[in-house]
N, C-alpha and C. Protein backbone atom coordinates (compact mmCIF):
# COMPACT_ATOMS: atom_id res chain seq x y z
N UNK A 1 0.85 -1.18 0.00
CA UNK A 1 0.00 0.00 0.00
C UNK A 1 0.88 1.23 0.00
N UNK A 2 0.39 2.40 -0.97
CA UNK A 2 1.33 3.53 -0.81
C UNK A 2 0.85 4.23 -1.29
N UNK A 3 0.77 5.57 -1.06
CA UNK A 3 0.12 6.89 -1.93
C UNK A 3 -1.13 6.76 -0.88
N UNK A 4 -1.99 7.12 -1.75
CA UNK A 4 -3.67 7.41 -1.15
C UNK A 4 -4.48 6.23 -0.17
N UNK A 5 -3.92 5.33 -0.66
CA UNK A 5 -4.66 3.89 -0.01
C UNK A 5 -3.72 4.32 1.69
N UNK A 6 -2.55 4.31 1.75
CA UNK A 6 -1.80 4.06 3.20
C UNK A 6 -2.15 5.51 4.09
N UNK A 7 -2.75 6.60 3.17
CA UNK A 7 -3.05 7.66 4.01
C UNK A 7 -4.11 7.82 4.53
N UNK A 8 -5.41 7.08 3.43
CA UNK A 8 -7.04 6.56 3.95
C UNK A 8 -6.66 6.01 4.63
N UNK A 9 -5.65 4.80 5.05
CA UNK A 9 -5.72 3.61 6.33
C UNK A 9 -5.27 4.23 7.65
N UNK A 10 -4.28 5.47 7.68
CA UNK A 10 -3.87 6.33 8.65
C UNK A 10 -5.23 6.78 9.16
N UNK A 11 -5.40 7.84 8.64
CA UNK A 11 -6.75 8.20 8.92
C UNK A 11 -8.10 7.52 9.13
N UNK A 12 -7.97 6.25 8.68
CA UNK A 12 -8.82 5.68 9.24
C UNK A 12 -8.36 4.59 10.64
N UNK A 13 -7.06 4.55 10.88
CA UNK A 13 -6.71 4.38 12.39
C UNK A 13 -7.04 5.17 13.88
N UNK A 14 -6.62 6.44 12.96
CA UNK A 14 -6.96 7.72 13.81
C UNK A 14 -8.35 7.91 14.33
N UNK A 15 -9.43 7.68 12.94
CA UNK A 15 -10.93 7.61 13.51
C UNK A 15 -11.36 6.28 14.63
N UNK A 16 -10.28 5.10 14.46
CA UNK A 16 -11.00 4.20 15.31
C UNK A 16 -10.24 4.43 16.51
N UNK A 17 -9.23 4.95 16.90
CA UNK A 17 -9.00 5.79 17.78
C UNK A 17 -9.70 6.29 18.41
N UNK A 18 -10.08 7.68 18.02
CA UNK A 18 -10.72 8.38 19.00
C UNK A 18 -12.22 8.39 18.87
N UNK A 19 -12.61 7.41 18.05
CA UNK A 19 -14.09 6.30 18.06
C UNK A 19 -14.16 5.87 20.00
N UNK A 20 -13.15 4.73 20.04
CA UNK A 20 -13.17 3.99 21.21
C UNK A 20 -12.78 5.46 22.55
N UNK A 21 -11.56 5.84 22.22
CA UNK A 21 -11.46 7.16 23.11
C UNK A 21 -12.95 7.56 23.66
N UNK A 22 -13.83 7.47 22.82
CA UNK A 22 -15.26 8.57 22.92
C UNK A 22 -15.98 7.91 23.85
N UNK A 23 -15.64 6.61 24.01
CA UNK A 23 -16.56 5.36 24.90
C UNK A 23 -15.85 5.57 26.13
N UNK A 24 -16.15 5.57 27.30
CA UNK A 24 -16.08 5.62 28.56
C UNK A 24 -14.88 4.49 28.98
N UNK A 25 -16.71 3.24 28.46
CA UNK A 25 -16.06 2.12 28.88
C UNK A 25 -15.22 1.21 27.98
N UNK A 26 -15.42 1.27 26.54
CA UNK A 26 -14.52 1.08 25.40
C UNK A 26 -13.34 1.54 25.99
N UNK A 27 -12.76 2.50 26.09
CA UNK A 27 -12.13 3.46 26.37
C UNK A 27 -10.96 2.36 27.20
N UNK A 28 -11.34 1.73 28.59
CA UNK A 28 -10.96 1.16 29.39
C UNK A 28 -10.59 -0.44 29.17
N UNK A 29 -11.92 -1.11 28.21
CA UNK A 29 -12.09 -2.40 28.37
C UNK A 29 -11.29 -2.76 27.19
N UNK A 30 -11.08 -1.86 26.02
CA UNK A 30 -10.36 -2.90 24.60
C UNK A 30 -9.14 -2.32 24.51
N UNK A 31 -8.25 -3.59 24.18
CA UNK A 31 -7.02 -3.44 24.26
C UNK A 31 -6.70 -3.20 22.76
N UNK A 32 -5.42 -2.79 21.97
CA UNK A 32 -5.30 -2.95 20.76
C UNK A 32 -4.00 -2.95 20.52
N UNK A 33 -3.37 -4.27 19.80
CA UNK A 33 -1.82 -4.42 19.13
C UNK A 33 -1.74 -3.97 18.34
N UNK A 34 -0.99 -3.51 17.48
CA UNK A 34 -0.21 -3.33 16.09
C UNK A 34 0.71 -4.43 15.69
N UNK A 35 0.65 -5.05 14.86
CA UNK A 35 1.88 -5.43 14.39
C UNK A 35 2.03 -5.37 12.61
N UNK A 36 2.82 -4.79 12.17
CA UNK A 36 2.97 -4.41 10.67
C UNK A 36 3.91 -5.72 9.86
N UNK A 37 3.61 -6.16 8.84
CA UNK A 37 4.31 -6.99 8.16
C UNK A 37 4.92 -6.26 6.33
N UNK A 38 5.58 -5.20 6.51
CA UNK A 38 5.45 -4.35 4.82
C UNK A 38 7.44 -4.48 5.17
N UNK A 39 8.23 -5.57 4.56
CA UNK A 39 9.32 -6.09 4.60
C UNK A 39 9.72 -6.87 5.76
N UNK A 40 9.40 -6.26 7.12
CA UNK A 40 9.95 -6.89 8.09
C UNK A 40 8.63 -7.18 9.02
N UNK A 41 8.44 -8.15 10.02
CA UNK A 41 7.60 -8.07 10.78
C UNK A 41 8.32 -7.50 11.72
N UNK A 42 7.36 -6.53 12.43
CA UNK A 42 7.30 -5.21 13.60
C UNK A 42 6.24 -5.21 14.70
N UNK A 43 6.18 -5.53 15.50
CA UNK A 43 5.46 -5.15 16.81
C UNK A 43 5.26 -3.67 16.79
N UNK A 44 4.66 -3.32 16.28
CA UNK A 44 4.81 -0.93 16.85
C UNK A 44 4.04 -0.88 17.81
N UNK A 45 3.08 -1.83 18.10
CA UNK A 45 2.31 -1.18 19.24
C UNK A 45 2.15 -2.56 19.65
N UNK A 46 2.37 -2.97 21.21
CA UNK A 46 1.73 -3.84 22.18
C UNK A 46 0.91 -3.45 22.90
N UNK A 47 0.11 -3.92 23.34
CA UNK A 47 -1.19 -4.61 24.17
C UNK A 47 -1.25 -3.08 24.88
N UNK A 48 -2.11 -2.76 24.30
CA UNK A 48 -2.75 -0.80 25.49
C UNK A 48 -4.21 -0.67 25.60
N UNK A 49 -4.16 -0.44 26.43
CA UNK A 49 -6.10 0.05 26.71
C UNK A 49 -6.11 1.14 25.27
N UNK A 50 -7.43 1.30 25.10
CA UNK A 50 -7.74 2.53 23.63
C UNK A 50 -7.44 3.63 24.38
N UNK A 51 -7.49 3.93 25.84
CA UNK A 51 -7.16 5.09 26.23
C UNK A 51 -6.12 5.69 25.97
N UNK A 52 -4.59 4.49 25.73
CA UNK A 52 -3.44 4.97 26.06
C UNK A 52 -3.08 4.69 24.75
N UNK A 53 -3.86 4.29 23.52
CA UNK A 53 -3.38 3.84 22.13
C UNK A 53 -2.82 5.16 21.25
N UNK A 54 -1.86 5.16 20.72
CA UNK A 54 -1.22 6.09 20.14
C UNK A 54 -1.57 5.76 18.36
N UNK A 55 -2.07 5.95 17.62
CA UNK A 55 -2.11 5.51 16.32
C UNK A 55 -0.74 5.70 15.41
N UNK A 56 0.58 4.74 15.13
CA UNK A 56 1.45 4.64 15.09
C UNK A 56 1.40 5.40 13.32
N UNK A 57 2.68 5.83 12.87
CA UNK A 57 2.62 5.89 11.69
C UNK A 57 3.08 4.63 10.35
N UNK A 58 1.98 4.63 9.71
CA UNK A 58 2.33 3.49 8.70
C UNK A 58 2.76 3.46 7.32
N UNK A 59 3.68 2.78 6.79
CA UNK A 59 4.56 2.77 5.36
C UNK A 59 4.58 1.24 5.38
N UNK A 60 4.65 1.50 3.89
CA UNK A 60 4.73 -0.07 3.40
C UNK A 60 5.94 -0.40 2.27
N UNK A 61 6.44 -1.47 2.70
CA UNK A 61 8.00 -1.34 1.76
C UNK A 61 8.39 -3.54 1.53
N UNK A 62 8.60 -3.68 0.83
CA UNK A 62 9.82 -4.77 0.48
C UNK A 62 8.60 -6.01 0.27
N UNK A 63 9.06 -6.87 0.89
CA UNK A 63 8.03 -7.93 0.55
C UNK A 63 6.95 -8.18 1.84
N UNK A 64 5.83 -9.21 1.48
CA UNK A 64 5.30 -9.23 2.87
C UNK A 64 5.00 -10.80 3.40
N UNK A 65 5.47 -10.50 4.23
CA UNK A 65 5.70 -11.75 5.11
C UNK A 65 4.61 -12.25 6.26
N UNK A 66 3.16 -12.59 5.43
CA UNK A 66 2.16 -12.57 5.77
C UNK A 66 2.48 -13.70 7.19
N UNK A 67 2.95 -15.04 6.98
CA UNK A 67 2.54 -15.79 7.71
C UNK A 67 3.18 -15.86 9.14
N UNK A 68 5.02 -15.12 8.99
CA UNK A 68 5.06 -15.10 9.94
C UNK A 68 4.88 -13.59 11.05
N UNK A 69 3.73 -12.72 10.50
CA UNK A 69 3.33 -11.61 10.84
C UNK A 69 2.34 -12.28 11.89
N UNK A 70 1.48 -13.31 10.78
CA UNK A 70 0.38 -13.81 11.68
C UNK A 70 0.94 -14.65 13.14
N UNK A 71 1.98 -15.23 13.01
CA UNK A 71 1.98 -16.22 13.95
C UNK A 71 3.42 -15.55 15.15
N UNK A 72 3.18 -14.47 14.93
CA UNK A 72 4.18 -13.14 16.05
C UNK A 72 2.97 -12.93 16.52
N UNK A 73 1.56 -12.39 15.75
CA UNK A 73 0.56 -11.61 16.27
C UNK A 73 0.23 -12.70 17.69
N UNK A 74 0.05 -13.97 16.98
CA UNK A 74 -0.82 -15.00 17.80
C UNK A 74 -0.04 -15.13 19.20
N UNK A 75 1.25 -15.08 18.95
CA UNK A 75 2.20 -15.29 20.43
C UNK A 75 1.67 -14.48 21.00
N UNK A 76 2.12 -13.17 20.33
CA UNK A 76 1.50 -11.66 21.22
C UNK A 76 0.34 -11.72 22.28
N UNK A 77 -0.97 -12.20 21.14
CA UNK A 77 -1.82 -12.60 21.84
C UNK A 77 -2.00 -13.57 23.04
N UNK A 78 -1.51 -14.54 22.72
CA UNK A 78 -1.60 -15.80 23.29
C UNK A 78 -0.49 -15.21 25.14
N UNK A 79 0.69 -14.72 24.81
CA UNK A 79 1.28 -14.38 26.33
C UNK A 79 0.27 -12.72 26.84
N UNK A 80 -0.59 -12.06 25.69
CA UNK A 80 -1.40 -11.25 26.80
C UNK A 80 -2.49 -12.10 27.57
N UNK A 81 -2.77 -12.94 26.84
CA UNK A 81 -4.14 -13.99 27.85
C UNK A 81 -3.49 -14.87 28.66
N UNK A 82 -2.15 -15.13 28.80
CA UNK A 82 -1.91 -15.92 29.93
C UNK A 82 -1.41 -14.50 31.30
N UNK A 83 -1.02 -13.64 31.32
CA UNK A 83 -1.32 -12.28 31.88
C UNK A 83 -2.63 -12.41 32.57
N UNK A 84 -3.55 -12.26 31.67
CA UNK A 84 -4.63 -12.20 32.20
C UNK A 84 -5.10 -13.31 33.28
N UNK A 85 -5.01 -14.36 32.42
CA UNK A 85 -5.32 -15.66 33.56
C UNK A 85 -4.25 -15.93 34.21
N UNK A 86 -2.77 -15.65 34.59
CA UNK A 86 -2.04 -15.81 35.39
C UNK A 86 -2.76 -14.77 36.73
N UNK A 87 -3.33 -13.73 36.48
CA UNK A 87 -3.76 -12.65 37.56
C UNK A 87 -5.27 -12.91 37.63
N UNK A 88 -5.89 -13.67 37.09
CA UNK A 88 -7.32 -13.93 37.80
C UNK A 88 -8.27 -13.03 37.18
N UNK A 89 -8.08 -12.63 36.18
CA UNK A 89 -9.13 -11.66 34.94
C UNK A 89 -9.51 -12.33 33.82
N UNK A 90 -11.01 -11.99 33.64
CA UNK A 90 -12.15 -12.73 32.81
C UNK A 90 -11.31 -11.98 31.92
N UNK A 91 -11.06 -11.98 30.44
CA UNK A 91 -11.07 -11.16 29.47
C UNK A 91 -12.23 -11.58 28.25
N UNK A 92 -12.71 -10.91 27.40
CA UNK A 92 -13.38 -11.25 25.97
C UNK A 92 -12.66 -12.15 25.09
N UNK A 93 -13.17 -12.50 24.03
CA UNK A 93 -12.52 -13.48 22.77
C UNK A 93 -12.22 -12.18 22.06
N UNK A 94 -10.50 -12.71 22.07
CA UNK A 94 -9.87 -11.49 21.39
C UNK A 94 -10.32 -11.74 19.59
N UNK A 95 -10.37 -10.28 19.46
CA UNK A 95 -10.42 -10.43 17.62
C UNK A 95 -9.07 -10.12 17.03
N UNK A 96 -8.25 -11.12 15.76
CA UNK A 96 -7.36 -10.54 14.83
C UNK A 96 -8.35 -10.40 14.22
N UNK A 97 -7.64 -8.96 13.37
CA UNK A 97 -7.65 -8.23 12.32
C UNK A 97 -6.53 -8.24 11.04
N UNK A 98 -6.75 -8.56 10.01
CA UNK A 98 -5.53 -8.70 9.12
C UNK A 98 -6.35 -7.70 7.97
N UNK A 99 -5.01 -7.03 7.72
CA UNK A 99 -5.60 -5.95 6.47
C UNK A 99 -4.32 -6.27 5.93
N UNK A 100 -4.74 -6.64 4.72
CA UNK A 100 -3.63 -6.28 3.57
C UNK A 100 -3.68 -6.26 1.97
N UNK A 101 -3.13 -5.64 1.33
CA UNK A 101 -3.06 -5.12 -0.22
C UNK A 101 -2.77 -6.37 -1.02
N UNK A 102 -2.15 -7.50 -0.66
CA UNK A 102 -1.44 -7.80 -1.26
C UNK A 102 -1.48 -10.00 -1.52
N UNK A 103 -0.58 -10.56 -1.61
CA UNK A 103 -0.11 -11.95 -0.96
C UNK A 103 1.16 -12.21 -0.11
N UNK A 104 0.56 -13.16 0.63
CA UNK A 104 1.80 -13.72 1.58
C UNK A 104 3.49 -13.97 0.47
N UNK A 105 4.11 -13.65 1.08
CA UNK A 105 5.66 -13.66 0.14
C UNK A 105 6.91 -14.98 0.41
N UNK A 106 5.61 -15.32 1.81
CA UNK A 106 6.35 -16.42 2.45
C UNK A 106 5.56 -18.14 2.99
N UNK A 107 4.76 -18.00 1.32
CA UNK A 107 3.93 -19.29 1.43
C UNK A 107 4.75 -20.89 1.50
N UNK A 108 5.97 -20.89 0.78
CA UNK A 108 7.40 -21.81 1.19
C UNK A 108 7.67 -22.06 2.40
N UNK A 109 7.80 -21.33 3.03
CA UNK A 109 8.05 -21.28 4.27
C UNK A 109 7.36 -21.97 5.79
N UNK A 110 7.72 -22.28 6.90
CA UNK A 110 7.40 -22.68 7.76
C UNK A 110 6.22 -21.74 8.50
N UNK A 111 6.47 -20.83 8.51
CA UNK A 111 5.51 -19.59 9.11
C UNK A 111 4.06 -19.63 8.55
N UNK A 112 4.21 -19.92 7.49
CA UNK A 112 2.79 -20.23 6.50
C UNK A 112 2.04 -21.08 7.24
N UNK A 113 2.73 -22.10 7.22
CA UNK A 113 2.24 -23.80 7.26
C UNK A 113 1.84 -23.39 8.78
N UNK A 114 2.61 -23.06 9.49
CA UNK A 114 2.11 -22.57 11.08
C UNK A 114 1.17 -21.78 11.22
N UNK A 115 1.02 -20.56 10.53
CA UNK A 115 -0.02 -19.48 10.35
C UNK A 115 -1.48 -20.03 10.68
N UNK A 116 -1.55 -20.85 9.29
CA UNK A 116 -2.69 -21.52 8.76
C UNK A 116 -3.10 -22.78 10.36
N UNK A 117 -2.06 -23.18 10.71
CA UNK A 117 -2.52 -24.22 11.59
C UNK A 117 -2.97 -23.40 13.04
N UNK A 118 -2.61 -22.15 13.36
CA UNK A 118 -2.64 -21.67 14.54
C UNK A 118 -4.04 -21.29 14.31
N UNK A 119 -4.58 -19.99 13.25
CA UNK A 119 -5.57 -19.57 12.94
C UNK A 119 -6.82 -20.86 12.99
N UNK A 120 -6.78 -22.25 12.48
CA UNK A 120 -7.25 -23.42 12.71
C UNK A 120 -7.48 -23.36 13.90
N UNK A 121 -6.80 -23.60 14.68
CA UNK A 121 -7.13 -24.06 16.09
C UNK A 121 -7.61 -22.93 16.80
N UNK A 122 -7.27 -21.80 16.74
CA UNK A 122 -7.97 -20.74 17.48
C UNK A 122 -9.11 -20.78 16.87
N UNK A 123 -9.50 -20.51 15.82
CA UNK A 123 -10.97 -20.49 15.66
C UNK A 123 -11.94 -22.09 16.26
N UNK A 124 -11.31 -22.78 15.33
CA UNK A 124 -11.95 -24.08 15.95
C UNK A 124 -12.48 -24.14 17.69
N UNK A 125 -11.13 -23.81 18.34
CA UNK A 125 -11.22 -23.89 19.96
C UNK A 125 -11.95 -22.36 20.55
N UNK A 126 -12.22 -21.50 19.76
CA UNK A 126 -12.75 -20.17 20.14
C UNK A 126 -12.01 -19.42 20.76
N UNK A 127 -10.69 -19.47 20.94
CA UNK A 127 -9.52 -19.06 21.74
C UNK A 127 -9.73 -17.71 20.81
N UNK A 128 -10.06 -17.18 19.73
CA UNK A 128 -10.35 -15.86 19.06
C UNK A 128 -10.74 -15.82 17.51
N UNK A 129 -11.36 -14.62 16.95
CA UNK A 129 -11.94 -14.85 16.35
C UNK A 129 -10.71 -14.02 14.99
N UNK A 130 -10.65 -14.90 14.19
CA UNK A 130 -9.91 -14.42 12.76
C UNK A 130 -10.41 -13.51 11.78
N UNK A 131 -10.08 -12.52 11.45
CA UNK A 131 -10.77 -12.07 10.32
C UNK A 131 -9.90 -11.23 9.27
N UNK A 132 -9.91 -11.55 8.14
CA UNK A 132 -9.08 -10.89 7.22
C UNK A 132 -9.87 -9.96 6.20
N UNK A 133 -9.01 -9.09 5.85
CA UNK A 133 -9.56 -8.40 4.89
C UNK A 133 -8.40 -7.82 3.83
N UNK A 134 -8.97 -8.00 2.55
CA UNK A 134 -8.45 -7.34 1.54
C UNK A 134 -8.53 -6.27 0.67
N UNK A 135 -7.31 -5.36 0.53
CA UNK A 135 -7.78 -3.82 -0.18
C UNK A 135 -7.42 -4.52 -1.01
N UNK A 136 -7.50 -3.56 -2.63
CA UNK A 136 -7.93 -3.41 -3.73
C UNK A 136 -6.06 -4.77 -4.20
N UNK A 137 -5.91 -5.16 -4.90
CA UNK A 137 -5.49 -6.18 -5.23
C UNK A 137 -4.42 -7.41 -4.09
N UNK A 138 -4.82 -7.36 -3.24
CA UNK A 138 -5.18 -8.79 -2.03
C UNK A 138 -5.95 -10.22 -3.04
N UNK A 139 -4.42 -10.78 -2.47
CA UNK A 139 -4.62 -12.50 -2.90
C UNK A 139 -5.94 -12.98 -1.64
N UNK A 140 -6.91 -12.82 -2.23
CA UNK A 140 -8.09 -13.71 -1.34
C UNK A 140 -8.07 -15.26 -1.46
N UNK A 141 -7.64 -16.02 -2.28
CA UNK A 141 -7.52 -17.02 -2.61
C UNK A 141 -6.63 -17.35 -1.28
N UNK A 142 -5.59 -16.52 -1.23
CA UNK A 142 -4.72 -16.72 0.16
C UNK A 142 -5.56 -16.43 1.58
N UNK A 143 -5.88 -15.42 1.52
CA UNK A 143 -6.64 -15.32 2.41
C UNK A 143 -7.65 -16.20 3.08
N UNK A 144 -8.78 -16.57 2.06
CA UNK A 144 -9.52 -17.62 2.36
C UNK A 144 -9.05 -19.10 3.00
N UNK A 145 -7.16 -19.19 2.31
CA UNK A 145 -6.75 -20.78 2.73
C UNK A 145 -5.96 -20.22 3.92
N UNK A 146 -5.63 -19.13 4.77
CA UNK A 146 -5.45 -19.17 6.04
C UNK A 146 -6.94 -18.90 6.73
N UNK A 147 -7.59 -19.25 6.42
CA UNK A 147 -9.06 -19.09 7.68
C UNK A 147 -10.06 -19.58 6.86
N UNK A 148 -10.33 -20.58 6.21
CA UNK A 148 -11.39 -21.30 5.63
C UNK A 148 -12.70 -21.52 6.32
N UNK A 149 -13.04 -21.02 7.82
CA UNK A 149 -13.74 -21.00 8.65
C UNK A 149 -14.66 -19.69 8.48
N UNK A 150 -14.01 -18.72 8.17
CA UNK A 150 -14.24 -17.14 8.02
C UNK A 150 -13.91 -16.72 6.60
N UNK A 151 -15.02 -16.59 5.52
CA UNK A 151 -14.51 -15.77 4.10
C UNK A 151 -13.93 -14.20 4.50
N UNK A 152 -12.67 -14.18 3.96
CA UNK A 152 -12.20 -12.70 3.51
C UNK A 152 -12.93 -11.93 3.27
N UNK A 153 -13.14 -10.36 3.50
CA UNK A 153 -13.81 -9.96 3.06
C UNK A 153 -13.16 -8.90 2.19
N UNK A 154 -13.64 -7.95 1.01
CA UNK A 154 -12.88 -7.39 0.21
C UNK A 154 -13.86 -5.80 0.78
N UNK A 155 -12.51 -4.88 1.15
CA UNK A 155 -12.40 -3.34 1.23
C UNK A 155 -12.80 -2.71 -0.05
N UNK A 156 -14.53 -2.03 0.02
CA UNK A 156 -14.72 -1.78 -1.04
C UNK A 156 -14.09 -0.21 -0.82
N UNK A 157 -13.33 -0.35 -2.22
CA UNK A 157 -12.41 1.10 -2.62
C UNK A 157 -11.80 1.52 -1.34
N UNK A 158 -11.45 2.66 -1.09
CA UNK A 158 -10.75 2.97 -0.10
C UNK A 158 -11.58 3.43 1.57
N UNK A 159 -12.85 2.51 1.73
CA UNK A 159 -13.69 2.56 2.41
C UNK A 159 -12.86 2.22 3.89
N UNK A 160 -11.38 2.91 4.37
CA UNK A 160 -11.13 2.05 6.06
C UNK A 160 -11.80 3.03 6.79
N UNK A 161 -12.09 3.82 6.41
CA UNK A 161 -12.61 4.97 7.54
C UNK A 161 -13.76 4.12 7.86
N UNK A 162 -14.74 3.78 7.06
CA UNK A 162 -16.28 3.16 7.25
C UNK A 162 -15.72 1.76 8.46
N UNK A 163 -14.87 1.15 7.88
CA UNK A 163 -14.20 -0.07 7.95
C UNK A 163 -14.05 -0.08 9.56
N UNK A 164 -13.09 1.07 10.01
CA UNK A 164 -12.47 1.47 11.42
C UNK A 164 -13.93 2.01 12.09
N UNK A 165 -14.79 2.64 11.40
CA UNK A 165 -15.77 2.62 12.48
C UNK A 165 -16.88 1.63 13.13
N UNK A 166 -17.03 0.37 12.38
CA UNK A 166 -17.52 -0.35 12.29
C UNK A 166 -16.68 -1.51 13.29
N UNK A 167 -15.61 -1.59 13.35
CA UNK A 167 -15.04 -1.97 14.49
C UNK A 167 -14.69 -1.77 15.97
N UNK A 168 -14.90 -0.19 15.75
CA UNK A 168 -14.74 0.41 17.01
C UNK A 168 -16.33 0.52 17.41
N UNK A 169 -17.01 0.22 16.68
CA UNK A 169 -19.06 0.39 17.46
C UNK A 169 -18.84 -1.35 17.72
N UNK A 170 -18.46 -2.23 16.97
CA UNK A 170 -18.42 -3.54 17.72
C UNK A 170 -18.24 -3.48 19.03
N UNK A 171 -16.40 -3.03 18.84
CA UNK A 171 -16.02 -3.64 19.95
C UNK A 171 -16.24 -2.77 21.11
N UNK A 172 -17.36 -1.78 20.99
CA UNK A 172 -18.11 -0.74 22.29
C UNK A 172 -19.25 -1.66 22.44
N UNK A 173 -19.43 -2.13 21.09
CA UNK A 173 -21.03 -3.28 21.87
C UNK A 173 -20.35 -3.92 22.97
N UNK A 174 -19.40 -4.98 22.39
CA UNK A 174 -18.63 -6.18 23.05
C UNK A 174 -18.77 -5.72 24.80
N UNK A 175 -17.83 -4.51 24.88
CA UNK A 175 -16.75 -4.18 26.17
C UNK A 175 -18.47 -3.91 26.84
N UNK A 176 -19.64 -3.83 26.75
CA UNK A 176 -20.22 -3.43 27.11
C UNK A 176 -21.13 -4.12 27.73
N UNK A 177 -21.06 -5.53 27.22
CA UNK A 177 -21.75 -7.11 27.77
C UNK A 177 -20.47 -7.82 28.33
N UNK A 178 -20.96 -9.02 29.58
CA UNK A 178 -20.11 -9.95 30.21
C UNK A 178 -19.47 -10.54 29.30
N UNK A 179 -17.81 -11.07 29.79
CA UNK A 179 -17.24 -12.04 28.85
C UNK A 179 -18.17 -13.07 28.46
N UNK A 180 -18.12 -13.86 27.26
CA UNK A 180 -18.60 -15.03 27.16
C UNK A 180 -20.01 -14.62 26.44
N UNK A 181 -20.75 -13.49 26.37
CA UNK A 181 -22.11 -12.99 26.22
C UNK A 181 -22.38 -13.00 24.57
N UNK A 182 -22.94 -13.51 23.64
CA UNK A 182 -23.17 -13.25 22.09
C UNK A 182 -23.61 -11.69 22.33
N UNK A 183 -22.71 -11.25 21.38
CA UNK A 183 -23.29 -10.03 20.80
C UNK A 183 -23.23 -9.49 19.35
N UNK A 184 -24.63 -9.66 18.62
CA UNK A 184 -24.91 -9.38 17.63
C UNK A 184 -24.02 -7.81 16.82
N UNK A 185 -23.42 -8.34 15.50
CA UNK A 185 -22.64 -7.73 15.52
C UNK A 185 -23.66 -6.91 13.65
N UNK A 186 -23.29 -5.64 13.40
CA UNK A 186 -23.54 -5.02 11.61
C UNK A 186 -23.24 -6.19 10.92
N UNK A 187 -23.81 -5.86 10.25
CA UNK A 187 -23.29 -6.98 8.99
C UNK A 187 -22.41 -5.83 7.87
N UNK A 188 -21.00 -6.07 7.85
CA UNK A 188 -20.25 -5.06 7.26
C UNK A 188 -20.56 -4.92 5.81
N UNK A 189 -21.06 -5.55 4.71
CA UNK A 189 -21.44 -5.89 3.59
C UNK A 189 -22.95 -5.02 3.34
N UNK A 190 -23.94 -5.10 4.44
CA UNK A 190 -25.60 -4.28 4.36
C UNK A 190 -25.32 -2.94 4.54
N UNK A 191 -26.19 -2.40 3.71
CA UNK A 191 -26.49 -0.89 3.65
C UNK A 191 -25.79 -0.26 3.99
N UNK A 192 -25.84 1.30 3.71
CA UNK A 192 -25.05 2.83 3.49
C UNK A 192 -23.81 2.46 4.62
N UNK A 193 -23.81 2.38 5.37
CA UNK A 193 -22.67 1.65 6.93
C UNK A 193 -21.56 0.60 5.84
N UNK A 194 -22.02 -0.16 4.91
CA UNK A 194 -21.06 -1.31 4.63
C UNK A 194 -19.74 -0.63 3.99
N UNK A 195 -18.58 -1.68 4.73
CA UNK A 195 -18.19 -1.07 3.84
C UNK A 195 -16.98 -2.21 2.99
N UNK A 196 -17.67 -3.69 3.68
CA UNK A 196 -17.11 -4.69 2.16
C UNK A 196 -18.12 -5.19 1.62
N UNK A 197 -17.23 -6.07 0.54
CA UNK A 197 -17.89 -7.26 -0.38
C UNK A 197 -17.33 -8.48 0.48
N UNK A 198 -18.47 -9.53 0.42
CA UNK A 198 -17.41 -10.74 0.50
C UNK A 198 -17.40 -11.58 -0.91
């Protein structure tokens, strides 16, 4: 991503920012990582309440190293929930988020083959919920074979602003019911609000 697409996705970080900021209890209850995969995989942001989330700046460069982006994210994840249950705190079913332009660069590779098997078992076991999405030329074909559980969904045009708000009214529903509680979520695809295809 570069030019207009990586400056809509800035700006549409920024809105889900101070989206959750605006929630009290959002504000307090959702946590949010960063981790960037555009040549190198990067951690820029670990585990912060939305209060204390800084919206990092983003560039995209070299190749992308989808799978072992995914399976850094999952550690990430996986040692913030033992945190949690090492100290005796309910937390929610965390959501990944995967946005990307493009295909994995590192389907050869071991990270792949792991990717695909981790995303498996977390969804399967409900340990969290996967979801990918693709801007405007994103290998979905890839996409779909790391989470065959969950279709990709495709970023219509440069819609992240719609995209980022639609995540940040989720996850204010979520923080807002007990762990463990169904909560009916938009359907990102229906009316003037949507803002993919699947």
């Amino acid at each position: 991503m570069q030019g207009e697409p990586v400056k809509q996705l800035q700006e549409g970080v920024a809105v889900y920012r101070d989206s959750l900021f605006g929630d009290s209890l959002a504000r307090k209850r959702v946590e949010v990582a960063i981790v960037t995969f555009g040549g190198a995989v990067s951690v820029v942001q670990s585990f912060t309440t939305a209060e204390n989330f800084t919206a990092p700046a983003l560039a995209a460069s070299g190749d992308t190293p989808m799978g072992e982006a995914v399976v850094t994210s999952l550690k990430l994840l996986e040692d913030r929930k033992t945190e949690y249950k090492t100290a005796g705190i309910q937390y929610y079913r965390p959501w990944v988020f995967l946005l990307t332009d493009g295909g994995p660069t590192d389907v050869k590779s071991n990270y792949w083959s792991e990717a695909k098997e981790l995303v498996k078992q977390g969804e399967t076991g409900r340990k969290f919920s996967f979801f990918c999405v693709g801007v405007e030329g994103a290998d979905l074909d890839r996409l779909n074979e790391l989470n065959p559980a969950r279709a990709p969904l495709k970023l219509q045009g440069l819609e992240f602003k719609k995209m980022f708000q639609w995540l940040s009214s989720s996850q204010q529903s979520v923080s807002k019911s007990n762990p463990g509680d169904v909560v009916p979520l938009q359907n990102p695809t229906a009316g003037p609000a949507g803002w993919a295809t699947a």
